[in-house]
C-alpha atoms as a PDB file:
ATOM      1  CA  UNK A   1       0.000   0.000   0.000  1.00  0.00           C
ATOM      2  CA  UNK A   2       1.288   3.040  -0.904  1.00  0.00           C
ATOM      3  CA  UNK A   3       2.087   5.588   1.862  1.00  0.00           C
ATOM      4  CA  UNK A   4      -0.528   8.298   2.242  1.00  0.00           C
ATOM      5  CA  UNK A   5      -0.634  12.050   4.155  1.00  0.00           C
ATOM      6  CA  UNK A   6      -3.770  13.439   5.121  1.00  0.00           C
ATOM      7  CA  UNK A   7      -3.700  17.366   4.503  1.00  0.00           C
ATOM      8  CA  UNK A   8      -4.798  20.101   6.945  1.00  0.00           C
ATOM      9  CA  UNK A   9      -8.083  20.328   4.447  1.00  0.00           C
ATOM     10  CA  UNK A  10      -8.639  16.761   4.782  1.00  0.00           C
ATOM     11  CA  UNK A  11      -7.499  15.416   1.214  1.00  0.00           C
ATOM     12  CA  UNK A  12      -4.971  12.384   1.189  1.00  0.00           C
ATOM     13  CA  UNK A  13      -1.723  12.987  -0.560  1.00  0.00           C
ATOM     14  CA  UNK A  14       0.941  10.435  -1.825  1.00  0.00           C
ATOM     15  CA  UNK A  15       3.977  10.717  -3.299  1.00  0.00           C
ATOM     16  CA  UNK A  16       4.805  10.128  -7.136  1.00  0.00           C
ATOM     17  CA  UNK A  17       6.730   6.596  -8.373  1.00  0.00           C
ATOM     18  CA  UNK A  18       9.581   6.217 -10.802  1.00  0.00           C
ATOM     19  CA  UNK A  19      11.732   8.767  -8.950  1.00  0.00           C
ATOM     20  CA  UNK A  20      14.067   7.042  -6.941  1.00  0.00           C
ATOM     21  CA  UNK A  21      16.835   5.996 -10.216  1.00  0.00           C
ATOM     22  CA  UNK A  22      17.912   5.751 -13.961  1.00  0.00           C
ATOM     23  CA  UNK A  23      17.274   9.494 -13.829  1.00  0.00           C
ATOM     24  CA  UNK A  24      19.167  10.279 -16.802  1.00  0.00           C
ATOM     25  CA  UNK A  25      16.783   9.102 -19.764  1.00  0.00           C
ATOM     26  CA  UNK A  26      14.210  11.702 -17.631  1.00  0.00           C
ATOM     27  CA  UNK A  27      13.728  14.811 -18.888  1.00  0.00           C
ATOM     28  CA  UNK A  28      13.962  17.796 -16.298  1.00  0.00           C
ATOM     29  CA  UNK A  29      10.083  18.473 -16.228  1.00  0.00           C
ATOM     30  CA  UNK A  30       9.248  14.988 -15.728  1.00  0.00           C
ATOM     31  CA  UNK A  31      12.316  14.915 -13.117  1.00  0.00           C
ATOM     32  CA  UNK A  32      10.510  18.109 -11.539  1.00  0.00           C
ATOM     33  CA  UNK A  33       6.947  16.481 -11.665  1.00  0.00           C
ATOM     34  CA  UNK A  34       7.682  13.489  -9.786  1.00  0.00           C
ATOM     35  CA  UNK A  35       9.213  15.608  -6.664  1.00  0.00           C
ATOM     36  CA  UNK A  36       5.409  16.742  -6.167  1.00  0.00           C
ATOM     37  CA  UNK A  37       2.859  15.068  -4.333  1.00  0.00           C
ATOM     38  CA  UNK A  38      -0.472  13.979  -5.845  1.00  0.00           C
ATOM     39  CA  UNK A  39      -3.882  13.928  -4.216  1.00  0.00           C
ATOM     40  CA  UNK A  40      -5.730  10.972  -4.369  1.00  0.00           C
ATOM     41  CA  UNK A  41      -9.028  11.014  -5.555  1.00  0.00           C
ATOM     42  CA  UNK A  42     -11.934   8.284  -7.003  1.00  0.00           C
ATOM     43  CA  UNK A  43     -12.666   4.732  -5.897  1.00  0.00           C
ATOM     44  CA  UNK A  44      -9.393   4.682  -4.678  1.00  0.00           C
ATOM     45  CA  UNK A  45      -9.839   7.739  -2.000  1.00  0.00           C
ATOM     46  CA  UNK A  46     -13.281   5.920  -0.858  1.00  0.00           C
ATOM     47  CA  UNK A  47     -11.417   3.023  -0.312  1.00  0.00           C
ATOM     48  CA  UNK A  48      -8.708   4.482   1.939  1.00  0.00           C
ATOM     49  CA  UNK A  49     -10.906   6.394   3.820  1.00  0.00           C
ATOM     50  CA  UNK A  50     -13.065   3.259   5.105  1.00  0.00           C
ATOM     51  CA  UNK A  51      -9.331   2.021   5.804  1.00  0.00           C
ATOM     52  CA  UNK A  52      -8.028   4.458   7.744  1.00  0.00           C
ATOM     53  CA  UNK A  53     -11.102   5.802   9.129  1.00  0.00           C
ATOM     54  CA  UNK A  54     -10.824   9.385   8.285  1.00  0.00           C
END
């Protein structure tokens, strides 16, 4: 399961994948894109709420 942060407003955040090596066939946006975190939203939110109970 991927690891999750729950923001102030309430919306659960994870991190991106593919950003830990072979870095150099990245380009620098898509380098720059996967230091952000995403919110998680869908089926997959519902899910992890009932989860975690939030």
């Amino acid at each position: 399961m991927r690891r999750i942060k729950i923001s102030k407003t309430g919306k659960l955040l994870r991190r991106r994948g593919f950003g830990r090596h072979l870095k150099a066939s990245k380009s620098k946006s898509r380098k720059r894109s996967l230091k952000q975190t995403v919110r998680i939203s869908g089926p997959l939110e519902k899910k992890l709420r009932q989860v975690l109970g939030v």
